[in-house]
C-alpha atoms as a PDB file:
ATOM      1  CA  UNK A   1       9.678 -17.319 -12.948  1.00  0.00           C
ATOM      2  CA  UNK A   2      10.351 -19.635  -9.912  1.00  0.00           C
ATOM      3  CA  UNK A   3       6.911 -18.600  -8.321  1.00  0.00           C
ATOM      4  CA  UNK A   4       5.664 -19.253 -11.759  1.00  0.00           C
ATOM      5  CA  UNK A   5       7.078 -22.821 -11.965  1.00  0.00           C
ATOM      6  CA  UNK A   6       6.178 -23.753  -8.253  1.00  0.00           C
ATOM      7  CA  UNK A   7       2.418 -22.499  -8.189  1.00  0.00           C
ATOM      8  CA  UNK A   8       1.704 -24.252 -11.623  1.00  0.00           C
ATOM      9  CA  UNK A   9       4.724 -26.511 -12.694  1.00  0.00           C
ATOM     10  CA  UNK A  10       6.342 -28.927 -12.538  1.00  0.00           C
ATOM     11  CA  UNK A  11       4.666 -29.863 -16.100  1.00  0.00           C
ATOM     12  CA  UNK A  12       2.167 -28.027 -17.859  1.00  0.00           C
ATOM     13  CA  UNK A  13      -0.236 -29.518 -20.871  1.00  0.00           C
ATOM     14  CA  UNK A  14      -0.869 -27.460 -24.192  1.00  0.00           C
ATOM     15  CA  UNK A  15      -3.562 -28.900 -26.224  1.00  0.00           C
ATOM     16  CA  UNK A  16      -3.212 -27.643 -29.834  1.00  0.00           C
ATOM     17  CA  UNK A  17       0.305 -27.219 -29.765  1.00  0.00           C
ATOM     18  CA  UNK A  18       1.895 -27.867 -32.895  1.00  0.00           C
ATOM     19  CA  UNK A  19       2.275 -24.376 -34.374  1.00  0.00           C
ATOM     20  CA  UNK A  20       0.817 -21.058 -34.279  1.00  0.00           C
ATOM     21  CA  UNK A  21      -0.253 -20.014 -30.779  1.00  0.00           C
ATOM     22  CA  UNK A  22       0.088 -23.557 -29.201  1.00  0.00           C
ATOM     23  CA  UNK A  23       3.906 -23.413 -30.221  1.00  0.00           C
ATOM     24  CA  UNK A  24       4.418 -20.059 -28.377  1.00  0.00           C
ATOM     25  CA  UNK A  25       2.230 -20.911 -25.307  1.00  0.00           C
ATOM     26  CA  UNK A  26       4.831 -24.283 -25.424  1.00  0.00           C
ATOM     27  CA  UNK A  27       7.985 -22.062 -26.098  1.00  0.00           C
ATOM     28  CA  UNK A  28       6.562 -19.107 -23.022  1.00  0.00           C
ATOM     29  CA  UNK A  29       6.132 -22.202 -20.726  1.00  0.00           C
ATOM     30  CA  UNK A  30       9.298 -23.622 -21.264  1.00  0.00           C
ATOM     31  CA  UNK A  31      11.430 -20.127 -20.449  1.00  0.00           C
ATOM     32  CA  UNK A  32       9.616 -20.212 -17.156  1.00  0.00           C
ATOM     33  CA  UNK A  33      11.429 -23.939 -16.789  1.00  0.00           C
ATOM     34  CA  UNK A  34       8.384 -26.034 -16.899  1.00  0.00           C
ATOM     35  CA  UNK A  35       8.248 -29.232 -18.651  1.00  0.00           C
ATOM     36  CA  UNK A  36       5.896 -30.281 -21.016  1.00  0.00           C
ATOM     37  CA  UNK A  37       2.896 -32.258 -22.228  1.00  0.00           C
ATOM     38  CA  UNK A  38       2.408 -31.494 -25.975  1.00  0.00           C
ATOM     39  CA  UNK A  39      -0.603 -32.524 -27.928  1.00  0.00           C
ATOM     40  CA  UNK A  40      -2.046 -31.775 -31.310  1.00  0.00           C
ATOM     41  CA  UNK A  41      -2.900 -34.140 -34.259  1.00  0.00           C
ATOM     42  CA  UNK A  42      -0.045 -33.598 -36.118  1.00  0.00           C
ATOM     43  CA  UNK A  43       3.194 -35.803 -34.898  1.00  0.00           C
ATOM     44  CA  UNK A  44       5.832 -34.577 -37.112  1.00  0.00           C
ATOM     45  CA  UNK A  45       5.434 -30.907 -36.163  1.00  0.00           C
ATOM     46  CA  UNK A  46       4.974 -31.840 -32.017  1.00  0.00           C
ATOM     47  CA  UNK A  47       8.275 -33.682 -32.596  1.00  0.00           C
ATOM     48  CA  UNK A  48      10.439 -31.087 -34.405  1.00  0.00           C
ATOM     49  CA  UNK A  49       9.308 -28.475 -31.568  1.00  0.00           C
ATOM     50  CA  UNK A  50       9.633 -31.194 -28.574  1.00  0.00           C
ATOM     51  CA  UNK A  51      13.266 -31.327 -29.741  1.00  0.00           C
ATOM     52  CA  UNK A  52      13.749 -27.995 -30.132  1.00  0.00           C
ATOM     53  CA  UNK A  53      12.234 -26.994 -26.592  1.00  0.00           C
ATOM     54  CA  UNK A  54      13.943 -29.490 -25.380  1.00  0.00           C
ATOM     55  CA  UNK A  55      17.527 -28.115 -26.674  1.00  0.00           C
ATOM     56  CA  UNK A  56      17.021 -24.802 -26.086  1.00  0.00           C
ATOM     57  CA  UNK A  57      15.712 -24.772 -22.606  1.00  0.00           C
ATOM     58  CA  UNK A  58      16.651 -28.511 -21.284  1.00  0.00           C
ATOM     59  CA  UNK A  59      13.699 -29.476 -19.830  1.00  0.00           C
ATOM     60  CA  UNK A  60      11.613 -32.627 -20.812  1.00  0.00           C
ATOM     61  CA  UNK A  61       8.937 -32.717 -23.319  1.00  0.00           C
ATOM     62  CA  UNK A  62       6.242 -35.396 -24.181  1.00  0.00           C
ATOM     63  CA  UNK A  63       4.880 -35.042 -27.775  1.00  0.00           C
ATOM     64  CA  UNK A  64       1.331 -36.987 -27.562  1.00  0.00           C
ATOM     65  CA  UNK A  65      -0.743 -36.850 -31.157  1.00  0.00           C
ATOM     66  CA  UNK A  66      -4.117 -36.744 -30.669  1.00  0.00           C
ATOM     67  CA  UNK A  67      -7.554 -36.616 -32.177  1.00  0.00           C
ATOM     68  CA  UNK A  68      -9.252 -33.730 -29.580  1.00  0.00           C
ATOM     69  CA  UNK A  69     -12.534 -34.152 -31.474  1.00  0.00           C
ATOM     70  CA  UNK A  70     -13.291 -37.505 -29.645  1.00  0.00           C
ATOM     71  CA  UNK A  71     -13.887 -37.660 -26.172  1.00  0.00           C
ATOM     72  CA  UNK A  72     -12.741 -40.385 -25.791  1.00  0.00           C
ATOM     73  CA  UNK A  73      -9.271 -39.478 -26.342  1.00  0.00           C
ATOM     74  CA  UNK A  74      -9.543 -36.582 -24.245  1.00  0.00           C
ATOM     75  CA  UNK A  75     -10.743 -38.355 -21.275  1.00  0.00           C
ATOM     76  CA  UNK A  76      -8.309 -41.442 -21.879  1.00  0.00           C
ATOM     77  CA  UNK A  77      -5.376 -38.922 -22.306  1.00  0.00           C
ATOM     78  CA  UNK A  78      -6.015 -37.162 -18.749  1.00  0.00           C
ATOM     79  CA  UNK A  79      -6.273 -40.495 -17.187  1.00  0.00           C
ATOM     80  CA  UNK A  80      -3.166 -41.936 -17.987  1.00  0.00           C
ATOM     81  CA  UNK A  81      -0.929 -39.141 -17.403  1.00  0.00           C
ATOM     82  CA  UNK A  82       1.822 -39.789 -15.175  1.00  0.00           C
ATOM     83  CA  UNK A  83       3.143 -36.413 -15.133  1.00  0.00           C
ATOM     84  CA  UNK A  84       2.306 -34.010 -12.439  1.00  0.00           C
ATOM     85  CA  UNK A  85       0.225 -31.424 -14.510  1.00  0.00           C
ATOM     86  CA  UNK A  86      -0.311 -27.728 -12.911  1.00  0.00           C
ATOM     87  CA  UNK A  87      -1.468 -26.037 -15.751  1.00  0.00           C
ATOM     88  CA  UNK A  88      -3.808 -27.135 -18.654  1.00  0.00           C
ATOM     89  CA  UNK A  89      -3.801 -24.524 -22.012  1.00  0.00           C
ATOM     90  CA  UNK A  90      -6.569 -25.597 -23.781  1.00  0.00           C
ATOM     91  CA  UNK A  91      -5.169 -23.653 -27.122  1.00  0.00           C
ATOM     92  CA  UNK A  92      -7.128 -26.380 -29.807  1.00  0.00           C
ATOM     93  CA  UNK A  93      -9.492 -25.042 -32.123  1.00  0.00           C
ATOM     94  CA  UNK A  94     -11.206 -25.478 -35.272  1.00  0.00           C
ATOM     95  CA  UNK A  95     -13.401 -22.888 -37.627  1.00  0.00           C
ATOM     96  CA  UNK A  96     -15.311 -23.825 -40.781  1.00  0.00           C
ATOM     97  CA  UNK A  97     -15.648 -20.135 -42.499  1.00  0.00           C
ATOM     98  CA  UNK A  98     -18.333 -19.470 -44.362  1.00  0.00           C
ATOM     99  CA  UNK A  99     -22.507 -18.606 -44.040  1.00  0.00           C
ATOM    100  CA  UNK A 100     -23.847 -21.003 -41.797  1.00  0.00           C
ATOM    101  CA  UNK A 101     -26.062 -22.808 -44.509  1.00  0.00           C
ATOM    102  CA  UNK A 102     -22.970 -23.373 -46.719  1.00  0.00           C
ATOM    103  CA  UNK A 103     -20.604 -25.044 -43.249  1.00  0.00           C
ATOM    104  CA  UNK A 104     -21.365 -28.747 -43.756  1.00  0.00           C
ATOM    105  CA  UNK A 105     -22.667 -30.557 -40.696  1.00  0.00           C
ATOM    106  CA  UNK A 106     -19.498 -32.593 -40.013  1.00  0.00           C
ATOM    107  CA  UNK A 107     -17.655 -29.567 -39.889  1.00  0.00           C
ATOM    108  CA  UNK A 108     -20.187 -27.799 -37.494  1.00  0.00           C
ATOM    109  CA  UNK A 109     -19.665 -30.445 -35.495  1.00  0.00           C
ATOM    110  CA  UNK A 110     -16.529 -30.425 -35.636  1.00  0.00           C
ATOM    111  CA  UNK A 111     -16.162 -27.162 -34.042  1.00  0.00           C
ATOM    112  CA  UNK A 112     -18.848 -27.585 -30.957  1.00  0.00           C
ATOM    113  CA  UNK A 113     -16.451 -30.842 -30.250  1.00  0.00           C
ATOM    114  CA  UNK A 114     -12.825 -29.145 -30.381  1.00  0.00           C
ATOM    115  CA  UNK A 115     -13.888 -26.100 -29.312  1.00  0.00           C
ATOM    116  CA  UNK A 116     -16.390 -27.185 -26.054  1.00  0.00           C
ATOM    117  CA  UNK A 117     -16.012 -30.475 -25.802  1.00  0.00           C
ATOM    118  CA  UNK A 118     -12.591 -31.299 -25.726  1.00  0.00           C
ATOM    119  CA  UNK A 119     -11.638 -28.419 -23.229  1.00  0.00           C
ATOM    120  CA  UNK A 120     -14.422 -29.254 -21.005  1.00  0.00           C
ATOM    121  CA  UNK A 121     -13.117 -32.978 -20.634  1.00  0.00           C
ATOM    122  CA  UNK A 122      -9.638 -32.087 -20.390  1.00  0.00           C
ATOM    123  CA  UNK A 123     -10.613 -29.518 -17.507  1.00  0.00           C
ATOM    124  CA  UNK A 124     -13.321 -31.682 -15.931  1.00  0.00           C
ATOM    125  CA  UNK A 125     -10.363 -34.839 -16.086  1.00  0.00           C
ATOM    126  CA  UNK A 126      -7.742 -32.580 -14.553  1.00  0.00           C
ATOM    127  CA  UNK A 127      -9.938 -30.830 -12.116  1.00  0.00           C
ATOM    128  CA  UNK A 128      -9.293 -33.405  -9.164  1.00  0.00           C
ATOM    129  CA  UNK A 129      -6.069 -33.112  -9.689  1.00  0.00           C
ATOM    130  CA  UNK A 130      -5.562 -29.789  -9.232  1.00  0.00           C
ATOM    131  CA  UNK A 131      -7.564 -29.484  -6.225  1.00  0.00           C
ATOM    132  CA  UNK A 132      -5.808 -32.482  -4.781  1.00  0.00           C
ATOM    133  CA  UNK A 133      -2.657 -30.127  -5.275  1.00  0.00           C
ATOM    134  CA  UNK A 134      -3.961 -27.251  -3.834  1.00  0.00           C
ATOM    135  CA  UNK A 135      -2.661 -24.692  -6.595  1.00  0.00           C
ATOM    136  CA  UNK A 136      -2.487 -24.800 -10.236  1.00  0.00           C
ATOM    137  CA  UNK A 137      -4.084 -23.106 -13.406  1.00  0.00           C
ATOM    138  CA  UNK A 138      -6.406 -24.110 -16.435  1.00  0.00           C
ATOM    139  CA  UNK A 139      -6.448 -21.180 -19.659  1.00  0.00           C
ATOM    140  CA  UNK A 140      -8.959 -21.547 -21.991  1.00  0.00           C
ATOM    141  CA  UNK A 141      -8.505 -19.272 -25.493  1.00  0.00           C
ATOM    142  CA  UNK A 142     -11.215 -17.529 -26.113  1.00  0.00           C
ATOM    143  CA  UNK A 143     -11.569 -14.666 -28.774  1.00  0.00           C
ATOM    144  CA  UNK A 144     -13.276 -11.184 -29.429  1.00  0.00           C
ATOM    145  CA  UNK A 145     -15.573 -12.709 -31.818  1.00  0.00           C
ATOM    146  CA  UNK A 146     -17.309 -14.786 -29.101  1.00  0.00           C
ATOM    147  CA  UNK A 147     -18.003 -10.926 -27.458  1.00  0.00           C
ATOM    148  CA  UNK A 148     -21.029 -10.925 -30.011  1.00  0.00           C
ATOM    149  CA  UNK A 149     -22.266 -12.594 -32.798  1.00  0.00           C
ATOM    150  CA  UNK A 150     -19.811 -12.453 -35.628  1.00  0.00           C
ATOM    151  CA  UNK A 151     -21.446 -13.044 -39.582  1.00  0.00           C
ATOM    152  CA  UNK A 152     -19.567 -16.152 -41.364  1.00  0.00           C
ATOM    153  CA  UNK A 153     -18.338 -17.817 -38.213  1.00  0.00           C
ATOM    154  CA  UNK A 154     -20.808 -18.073 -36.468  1.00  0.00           C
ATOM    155  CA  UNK A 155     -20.355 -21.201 -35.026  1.00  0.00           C
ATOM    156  CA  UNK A 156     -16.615 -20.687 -33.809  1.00  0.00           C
ATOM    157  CA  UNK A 157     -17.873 -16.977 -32.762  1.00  0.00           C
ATOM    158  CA  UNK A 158     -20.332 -19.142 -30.360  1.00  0.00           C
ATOM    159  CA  UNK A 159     -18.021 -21.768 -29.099  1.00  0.00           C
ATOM    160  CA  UNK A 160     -15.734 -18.731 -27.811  1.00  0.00           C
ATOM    161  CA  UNK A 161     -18.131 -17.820 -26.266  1.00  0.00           C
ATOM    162  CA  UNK A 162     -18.599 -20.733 -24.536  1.00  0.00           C
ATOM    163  CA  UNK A 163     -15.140 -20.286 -23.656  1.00  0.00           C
ATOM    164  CA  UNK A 164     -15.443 -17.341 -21.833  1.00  0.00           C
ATOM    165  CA  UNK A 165     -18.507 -17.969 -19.567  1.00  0.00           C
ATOM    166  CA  UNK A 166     -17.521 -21.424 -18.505  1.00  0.00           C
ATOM    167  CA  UNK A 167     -13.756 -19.880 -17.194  1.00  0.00           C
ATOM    168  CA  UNK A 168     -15.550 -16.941 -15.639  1.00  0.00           C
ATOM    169  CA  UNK A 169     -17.823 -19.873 -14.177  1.00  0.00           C
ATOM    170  CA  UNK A 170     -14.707 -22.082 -12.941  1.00  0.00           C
ATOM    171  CA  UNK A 171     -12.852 -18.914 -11.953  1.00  0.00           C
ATOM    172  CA  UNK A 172     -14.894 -18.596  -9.236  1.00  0.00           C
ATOM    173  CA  UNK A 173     -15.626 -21.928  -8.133  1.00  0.00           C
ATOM    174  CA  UNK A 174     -12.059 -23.407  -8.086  1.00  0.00           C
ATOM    175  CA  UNK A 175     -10.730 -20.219  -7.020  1.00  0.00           C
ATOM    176  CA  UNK A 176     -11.983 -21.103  -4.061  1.00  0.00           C
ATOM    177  CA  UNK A 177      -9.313 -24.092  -4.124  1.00  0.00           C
ATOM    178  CA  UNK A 178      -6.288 -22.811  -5.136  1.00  0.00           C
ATOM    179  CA  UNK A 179      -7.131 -23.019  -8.685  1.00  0.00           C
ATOM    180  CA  UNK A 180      -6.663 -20.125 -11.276  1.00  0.00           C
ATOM    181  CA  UNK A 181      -8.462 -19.746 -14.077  1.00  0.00           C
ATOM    182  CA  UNK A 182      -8.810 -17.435 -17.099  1.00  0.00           C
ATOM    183  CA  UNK A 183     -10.210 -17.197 -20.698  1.00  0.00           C
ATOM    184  CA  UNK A 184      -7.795 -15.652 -23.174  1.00  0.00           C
ATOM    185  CA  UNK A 185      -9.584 -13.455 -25.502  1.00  0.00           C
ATOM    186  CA  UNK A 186      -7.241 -12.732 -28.079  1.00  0.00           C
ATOM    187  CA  UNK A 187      -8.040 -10.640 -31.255  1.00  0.00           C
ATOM    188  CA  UNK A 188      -6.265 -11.794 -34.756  1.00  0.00           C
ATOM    189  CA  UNK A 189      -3.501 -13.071 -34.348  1.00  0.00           C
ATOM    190  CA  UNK A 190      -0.399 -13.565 -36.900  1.00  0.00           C
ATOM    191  CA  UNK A 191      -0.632 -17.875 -37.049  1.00  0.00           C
ATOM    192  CA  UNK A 192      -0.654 -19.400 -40.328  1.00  0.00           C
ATOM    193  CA  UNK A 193      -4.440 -20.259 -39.993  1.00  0.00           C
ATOM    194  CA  UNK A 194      -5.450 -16.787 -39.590  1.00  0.00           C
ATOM    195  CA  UNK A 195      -2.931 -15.648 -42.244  1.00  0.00           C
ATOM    196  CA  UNK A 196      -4.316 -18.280 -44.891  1.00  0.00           C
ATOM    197  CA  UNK A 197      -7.766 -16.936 -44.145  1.00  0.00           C
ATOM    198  CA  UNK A 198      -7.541 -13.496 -44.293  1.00  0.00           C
ATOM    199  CA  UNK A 199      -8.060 -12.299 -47.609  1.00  0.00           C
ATOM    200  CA  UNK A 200      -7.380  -8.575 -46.948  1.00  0.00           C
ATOM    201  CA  UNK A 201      -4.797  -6.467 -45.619  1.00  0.00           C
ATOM    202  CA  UNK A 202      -4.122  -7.606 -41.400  1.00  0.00           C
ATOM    203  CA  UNK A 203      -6.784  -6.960 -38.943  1.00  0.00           C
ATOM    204  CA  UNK A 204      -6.604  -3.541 -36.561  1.00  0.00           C
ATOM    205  CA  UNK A 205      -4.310  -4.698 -33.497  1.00  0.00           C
ATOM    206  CA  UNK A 206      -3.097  -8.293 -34.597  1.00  0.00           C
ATOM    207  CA  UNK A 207      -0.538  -9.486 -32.771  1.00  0.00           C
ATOM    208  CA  UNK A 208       2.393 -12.116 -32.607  1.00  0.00           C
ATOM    209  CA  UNK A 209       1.559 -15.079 -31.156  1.00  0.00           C
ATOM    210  CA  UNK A 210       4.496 -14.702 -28.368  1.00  0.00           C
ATOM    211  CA  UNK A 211       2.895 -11.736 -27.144  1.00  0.00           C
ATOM    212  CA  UNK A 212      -0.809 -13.143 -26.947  1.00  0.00           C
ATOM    213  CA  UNK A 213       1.033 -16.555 -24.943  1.00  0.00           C
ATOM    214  CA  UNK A 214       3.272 -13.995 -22.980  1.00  0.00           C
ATOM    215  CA  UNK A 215       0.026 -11.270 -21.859  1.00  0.00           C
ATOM    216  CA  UNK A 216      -1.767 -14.537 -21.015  1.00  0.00           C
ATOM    217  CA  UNK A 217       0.331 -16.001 -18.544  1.00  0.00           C
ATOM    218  CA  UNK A 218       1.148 -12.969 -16.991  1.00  0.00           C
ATOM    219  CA  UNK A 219      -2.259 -12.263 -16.102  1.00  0.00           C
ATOM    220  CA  UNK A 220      -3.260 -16.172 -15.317  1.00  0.00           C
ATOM    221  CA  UNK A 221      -4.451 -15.317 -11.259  1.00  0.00           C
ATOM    222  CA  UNK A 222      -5.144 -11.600 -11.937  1.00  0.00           C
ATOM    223  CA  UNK A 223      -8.929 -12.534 -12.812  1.00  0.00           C
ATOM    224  CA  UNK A 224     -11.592 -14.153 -14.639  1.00  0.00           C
ATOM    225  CA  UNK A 225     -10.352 -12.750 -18.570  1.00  0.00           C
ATOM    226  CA  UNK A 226      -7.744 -11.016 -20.286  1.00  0.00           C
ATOM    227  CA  UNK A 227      -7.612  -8.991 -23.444  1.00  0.00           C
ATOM    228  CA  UNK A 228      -4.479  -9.117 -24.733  1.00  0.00           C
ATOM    229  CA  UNK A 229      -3.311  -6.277 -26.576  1.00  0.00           C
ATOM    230  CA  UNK A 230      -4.097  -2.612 -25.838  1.00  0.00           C
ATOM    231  CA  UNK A 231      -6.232  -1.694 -29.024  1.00  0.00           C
ATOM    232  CA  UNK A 232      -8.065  -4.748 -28.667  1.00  0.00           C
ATOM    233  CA  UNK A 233      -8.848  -4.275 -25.060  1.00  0.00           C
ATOM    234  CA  UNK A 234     -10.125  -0.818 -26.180  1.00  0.00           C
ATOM    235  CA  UNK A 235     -12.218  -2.238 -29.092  1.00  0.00           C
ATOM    236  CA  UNK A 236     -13.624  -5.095 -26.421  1.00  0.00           C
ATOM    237  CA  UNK A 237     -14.905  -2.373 -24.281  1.00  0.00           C
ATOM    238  CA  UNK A 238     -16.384  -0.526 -26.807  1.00  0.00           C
ATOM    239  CA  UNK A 239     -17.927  -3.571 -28.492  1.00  0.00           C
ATOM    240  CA  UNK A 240     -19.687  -5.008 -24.666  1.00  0.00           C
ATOM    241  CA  UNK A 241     -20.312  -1.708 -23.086  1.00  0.00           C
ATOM    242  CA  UNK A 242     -20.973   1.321 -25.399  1.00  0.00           C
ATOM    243  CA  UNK A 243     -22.517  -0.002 -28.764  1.00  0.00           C
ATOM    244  CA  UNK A 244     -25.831  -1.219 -28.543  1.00  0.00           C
ATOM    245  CA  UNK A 245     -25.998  -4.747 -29.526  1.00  0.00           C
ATOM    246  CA  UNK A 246     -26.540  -5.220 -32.919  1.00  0.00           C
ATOM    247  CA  UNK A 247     -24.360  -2.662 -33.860  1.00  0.00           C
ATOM    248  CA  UNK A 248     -21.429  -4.606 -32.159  1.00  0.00           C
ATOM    249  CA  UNK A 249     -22.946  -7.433 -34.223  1.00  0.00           C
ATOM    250  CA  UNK A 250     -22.800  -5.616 -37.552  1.00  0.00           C
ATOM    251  CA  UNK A 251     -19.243  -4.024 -36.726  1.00  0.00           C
ATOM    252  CA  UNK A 252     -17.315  -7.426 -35.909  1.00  0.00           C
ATOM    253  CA  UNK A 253     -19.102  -9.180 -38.930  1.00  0.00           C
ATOM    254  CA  UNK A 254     -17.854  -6.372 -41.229  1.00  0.00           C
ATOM    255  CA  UNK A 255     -14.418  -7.701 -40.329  1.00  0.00           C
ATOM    256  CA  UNK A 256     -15.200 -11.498 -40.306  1.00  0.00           C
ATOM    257  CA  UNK A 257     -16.986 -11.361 -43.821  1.00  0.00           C
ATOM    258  CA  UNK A 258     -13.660 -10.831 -45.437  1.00  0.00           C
ATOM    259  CA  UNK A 259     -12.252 -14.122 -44.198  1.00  0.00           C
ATOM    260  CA  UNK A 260     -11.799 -17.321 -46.437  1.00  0.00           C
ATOM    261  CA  UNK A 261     -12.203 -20.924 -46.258  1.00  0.00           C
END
């Protein structure tokens, strides 16, 4: 834990942090002593975990509500941070559900700018900072369904995607400064905006949100991407190496059709 905190503390940011995955990444972070920079859109809930964090593992925590979806913001946040940030989790995400020509625009949108746009500013603000440091980290979530196309979300499917080659990208580039980096590509995962949208029974190898945070920082320096979860790193090695394309394509969309808006 103390190599943990030195290499990446003193503070670490979570973007998307006020529940679900975000909360445990926030919750993981602060066992391993490191203070916090919490943002997410919705102020009561980044207050009510701030002060729980805070209680429970007396470190300091900055709640920040934000809008990720405009750059602005993004780029204006990383700029007037004061704290000394060695580790960005860019955890924010949004997903429209539904066939493509039913999503409306805005909400297509919506997605490219959460899901690509904000972490690419956050990374791209924080990047000199890191590098001026010598050491730190940057995790970007991914997810299995950016592996291959995946029917009725297509978009988000993409935009993980996206994920995954630009920290495979910065992996190697800032590795060459001291700076690890990793994509996160979790399976389902038991938050309430997978549960609300899951119309069926739970997915094959969901898992707890502490243990995707927990598998994720563990392997933050270990290489390019993790698969957290054992089934799932089974199924993501099926799905990229042994089934031809499209049938990876038809399997994941058998799953994805059953989810709601």
């Amino acid at each position: 834990m103390s190599d943990f905190k030195a290499r990446y503390g003193p503070w670490a940011l979570v973007a998307g942090a006020s529940e679900g995955l975000g909360a445990a990444f926030a919750a993981a972070l602060a066992a391993r002593g490191l203070n916090l920079v919490l943002v997410a859109r919705r102020e009561p809930l980044l207050q009510e975990l701030a002060a729980q964090l805070t209680e429970q593992h007396a470190i300091q925590v900055e709640p920040l509500a934000a809008d990720l979806a405009d750059m602005d913001v993004c780029r204006t946040l990383i700029a007037s941070l004061e704290q000394n940030v060695g580790l960005l989790v860019c955890n924010a995400a949004y997903s429209a559900v539904g066939r493509f020509q039913d999503v409306g625009a805005d909400a297509l949108q919506q997605i490219l700018a959460v899901n690509t746009a904000a972490p690419v500013a956050l990374a791209r603000g924080l990047t000199p900072r890191l590098v001026a440091r010598g050491a730190g980290g940057i995790i970007l979530m991914s997810s299995l369904s950016g592996n291959q196309g995946s029917a009725n979300i297509a978009t988000y499917a993409a935009s993980k995607a996206f994920n995954t080659v630009l920290a495979e990208g910065l992996w190697h580039e800032l590795g060459e400064q001291g700076i690890d980096v990793l994509a996160s590509c979790a399976g389902a995962i038991r938050t309430p905006g997978y549960l609300s949208a899951q119309a069926g029974g739970e997915a094959p190898g969901i898992l707890d949100a502490s243990a995707v945070a927990e598998q994720t920082l563990d392997a933050l320096g270990a290489g390019p991407v993790v698969v957290p979860g054992t089934l799932n790193k089974l199924a993501s090695f099926m799905m990229r190496r042994l089934l031809p394309r499209r049938s990876a394509v038809r399997l994941m969309s058998n799953n994805t059709r059953e989810l709601t808006g």
